[in-house]
Protein backbone atom coordinates (compact mmCIF):
# COMPACT_ATOMS: atom_id res chain seq x y z
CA UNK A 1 124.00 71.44 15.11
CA UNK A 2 120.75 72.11 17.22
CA UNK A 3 117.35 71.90 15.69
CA UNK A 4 117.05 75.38 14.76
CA UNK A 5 120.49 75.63 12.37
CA UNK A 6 119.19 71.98 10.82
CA UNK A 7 117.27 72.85 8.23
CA UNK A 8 113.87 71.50 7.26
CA UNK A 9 113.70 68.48 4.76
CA UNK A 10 111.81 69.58 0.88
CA UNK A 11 107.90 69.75 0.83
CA UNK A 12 105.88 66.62 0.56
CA UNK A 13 102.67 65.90 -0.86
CA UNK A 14 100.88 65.87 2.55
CA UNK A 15 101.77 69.10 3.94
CA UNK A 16 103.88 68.76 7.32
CA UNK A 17 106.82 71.45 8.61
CA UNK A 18 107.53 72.40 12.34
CA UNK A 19 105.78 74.83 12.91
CA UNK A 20 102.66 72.74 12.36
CA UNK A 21 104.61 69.78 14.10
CA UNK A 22 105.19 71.86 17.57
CA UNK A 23 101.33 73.20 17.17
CA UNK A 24 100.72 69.52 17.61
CA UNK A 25 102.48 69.17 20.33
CA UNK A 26 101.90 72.09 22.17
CA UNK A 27 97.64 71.07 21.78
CA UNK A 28 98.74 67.36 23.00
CA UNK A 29 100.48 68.87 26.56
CA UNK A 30 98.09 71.10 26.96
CA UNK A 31 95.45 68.64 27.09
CA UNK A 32 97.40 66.39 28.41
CA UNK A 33 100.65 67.19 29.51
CA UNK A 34 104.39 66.18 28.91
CA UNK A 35 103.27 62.18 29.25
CA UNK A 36 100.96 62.69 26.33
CA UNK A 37 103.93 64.10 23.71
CA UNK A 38 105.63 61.51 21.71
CA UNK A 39 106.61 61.92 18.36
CA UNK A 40 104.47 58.80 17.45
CA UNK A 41 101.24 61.04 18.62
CA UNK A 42 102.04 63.93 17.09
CA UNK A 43 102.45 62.02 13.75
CA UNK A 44 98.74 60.44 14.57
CA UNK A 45 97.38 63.98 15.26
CA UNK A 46 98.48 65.27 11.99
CA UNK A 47 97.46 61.97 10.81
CA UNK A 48 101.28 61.18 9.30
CA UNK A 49 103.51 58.25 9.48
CA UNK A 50 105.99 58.45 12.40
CA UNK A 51 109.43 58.27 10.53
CA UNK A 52 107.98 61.38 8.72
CA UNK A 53 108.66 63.69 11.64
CA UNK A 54 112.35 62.42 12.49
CA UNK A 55 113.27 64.52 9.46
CA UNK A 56 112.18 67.18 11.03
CA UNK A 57 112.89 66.86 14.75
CA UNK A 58 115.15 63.68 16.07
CA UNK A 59 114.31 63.83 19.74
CA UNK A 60 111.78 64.25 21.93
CA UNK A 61 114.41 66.29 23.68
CA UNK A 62 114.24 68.70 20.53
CA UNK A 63 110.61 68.58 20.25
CA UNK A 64 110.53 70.13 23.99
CA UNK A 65 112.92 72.73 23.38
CA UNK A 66 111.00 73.99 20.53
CA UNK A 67 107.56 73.69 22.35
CA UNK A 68 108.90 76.34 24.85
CA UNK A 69 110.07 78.28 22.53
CA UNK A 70 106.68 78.30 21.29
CA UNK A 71 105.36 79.62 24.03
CA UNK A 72 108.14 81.80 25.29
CA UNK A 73 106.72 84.38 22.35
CA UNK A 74 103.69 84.55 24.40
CA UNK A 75 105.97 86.05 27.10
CA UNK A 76 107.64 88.45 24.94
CA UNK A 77 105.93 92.07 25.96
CA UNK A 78 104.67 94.11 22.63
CA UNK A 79 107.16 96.73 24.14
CA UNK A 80 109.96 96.81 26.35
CA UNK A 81 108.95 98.98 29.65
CA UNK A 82 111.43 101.89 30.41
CA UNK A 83 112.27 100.88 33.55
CA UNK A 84 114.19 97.71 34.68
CA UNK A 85 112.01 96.81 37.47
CA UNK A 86 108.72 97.38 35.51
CA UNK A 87 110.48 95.29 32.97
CA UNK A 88 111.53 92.12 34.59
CA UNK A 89 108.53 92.31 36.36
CA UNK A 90 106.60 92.14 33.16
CA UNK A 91 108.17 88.86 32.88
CA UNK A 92 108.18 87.18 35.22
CA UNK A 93 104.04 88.13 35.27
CA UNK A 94 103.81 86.95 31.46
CA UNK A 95 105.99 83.45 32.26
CA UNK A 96 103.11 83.23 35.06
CA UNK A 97 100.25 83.45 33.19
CA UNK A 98 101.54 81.44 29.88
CA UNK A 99 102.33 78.48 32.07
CA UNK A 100 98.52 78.80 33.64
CA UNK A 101 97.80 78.45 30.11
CA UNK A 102 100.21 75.65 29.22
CA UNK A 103 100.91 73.80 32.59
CA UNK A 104 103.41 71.54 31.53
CA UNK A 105 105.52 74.48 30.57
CA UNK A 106 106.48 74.55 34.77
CA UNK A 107 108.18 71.09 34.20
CA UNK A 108 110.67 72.91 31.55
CA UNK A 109 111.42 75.92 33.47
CA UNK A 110 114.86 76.97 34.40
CA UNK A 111 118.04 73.96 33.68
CA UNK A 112 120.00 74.75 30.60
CA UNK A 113 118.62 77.74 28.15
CA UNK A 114 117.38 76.70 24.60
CA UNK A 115 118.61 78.93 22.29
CA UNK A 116 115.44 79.33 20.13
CA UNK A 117 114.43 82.50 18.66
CA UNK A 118 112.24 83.31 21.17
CA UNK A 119 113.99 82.13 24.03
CA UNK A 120 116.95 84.18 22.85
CA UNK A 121 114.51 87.56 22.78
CA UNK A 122 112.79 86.93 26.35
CA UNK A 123 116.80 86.65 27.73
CA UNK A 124 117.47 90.19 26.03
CA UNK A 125 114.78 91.56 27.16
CA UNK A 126 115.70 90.86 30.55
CA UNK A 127 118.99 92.02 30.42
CA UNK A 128 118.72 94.85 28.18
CA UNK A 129 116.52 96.22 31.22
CA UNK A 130 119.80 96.30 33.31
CA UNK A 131 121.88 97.91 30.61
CA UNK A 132 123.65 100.45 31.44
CA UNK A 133 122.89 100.49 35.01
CA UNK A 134 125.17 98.13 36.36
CA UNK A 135 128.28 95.79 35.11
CA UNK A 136 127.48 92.75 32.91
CA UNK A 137 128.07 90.27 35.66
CA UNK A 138 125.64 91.91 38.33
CA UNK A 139 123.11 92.29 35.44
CA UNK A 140 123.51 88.46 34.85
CA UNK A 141 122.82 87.57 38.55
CA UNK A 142 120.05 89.79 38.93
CA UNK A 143 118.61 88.24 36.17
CA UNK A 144 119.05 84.48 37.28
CA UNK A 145 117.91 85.48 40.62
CA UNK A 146 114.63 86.99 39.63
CA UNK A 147 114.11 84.50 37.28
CA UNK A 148 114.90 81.33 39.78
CA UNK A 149 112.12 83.42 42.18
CA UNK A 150 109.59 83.07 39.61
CA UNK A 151 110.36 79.86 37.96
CA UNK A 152 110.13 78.14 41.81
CA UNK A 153 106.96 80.09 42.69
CA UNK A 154 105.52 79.07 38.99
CA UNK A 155 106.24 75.63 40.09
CA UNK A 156 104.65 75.66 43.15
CA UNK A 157 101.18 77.01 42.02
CA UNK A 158 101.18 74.69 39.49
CA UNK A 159 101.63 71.77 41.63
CA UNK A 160 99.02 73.08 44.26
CA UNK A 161 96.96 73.23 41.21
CA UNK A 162 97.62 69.39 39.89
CA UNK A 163 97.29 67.99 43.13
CA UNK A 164 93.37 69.84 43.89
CA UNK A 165 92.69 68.13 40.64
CA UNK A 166 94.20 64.70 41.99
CA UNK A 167 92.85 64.70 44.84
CA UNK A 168 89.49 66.54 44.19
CA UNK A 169 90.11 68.60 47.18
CA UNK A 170 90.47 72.78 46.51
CA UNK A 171 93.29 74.31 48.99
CA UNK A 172 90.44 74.89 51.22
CA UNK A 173 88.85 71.62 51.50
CA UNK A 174 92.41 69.97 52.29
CA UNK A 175 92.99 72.84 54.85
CA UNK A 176 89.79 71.59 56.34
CA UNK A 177 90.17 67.86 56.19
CA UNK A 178 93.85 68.14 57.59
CA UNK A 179 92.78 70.96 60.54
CA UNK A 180 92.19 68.48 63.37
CA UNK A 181 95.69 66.55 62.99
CA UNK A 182 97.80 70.35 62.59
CA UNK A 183 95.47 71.57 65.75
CA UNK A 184 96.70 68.47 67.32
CA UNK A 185 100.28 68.71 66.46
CA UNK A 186 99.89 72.98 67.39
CA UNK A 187 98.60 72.01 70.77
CA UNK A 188 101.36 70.20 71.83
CA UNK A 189 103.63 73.39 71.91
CA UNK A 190 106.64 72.27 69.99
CA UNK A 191 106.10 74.67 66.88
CA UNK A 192 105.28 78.16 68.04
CA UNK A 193 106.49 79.83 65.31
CA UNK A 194 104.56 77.90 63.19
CA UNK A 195 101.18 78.52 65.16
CA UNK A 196 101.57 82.10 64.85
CA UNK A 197 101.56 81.79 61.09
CA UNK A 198 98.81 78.97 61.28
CA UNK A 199 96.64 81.51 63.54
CA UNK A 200 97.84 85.04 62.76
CA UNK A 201 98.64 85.11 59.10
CA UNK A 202 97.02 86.28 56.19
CA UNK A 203 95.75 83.76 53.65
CA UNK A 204 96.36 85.42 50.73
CA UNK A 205 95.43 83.78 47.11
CA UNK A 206 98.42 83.01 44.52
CA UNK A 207 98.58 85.98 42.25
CA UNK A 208 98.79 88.00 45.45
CA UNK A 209 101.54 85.84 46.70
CA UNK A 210 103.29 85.48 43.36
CA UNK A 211 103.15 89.54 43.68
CA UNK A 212 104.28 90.23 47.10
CA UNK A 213 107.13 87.50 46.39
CA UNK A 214 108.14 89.20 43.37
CA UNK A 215 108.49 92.71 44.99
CA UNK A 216 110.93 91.57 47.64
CA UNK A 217 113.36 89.91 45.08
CA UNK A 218 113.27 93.27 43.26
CA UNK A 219 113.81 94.62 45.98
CA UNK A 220 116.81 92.71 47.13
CA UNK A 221 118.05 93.59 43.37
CA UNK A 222 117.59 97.40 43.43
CA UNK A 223 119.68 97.12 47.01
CA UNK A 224 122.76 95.52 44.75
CA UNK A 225 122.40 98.01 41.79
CA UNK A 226 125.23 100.89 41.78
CA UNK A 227 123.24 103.63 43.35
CA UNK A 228 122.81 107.26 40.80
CA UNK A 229 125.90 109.50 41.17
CA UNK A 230 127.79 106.72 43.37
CA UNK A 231 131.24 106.44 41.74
């Protein structure tokens, strides 16, 4: 039985259900991520005795699944776009900017899907886009590849961002302080490929990148989709 066929235990004097138990939580990673969830803080932030909530939720394992679902509604679009690119790229857009807002949401992307209410609608919305226009199973890995781009890329950005606050440096400043070692290493001639990207490419910031990246894995996609007319 997961946690969303249990159902919840009677009312008690002190008012306390899951929905206000994951708003807890949610508040508690966002201020301080994963390591700062524990169902022995949540009960202190809604000022409740521990043993209270494991009639509610009996992991921390559940308490995670139903924190992303939580936020997976913030992902949900008010309306699904006609087209299946516009679609999935809708999504993958929205998953970006929801884990900006909730960082530790990047440590619970991808692995095996919750099947939440939420989490359930953002999958159907994916594949829903595809309906029609190719068989299920193509639909399916179009889907997992789109959404392994942007759950990787996600991950990335948000561990550029955790380490500028770690180290106090911004991607610039650490592109500075390391210069004279990579100039060093450049020089010697053993990495021309890399130079030419060191020296000739584009620094382009993350939303850009997250774009561009996107684009090309759509466009790999529409390359595997049954073309109109083809029999």
């Amino acid at each position: 039985m997961t946690v969303w066929d249990r159902p919840e235990p009677p009312t008690q004097p002190v008012p306390l259900d899951r929905e206000r138990i994951v708003a807890a939580a949610v508040a508690l990673a966002d201020e301080g991520g994963l390591g700062a969830v524990s169902l022995r803080k949540v009960a202190a932030r809604l000022d409740a005795g521990p043993m209270r909530l494991y009639r509610y939720i009996s992991t921390k394992e559940e308490l995670f699944d139903l924190m992303v679902d939580e936020v997976q509604a913030e992902i949900l679009p008010e309306e699904q776009p006609g087209d299946w690119r516009e679609a999935l790229s809708v999504l993958a857009h929205r998953t970006r900017r929801a884990a900006l807002r909730h960082e530790w949401l990047a440590d619970l992307l991808g692995g095996r899907p919750a099947f939440g209410p939420n989490g359930l609608a953002v999958a159907e919305a994916a594949l829903s886009a595809l309906d029609g226009l190719a068989d299920v199973d193509t639909a399916m890995r179009a889907v997992e590849t789109v959404s392994a781009y942007f759950n990787g890329a996600i991950r990335r950005e948000i561990t550029n961002l955790r380490a500028e606050r770690a180290t106090g440096l911004s991607k610039h400043d650490w592109q500075r302080a390391s210069g004279p070692h990579l100039t060093k290493m450049l020089a010697t001639g053993r990495f021309p490929a890399l130079a030419r990207a060191v020296y000739d490419g584009t620094d382009v910031d993350a939303e850009t990148s997250f774009a561009n990246g996107l684009d090309w894995v759509l466009d790999a996609v529409a390359a595997k989709l049954p073309r109109p007319g083809a029999s």
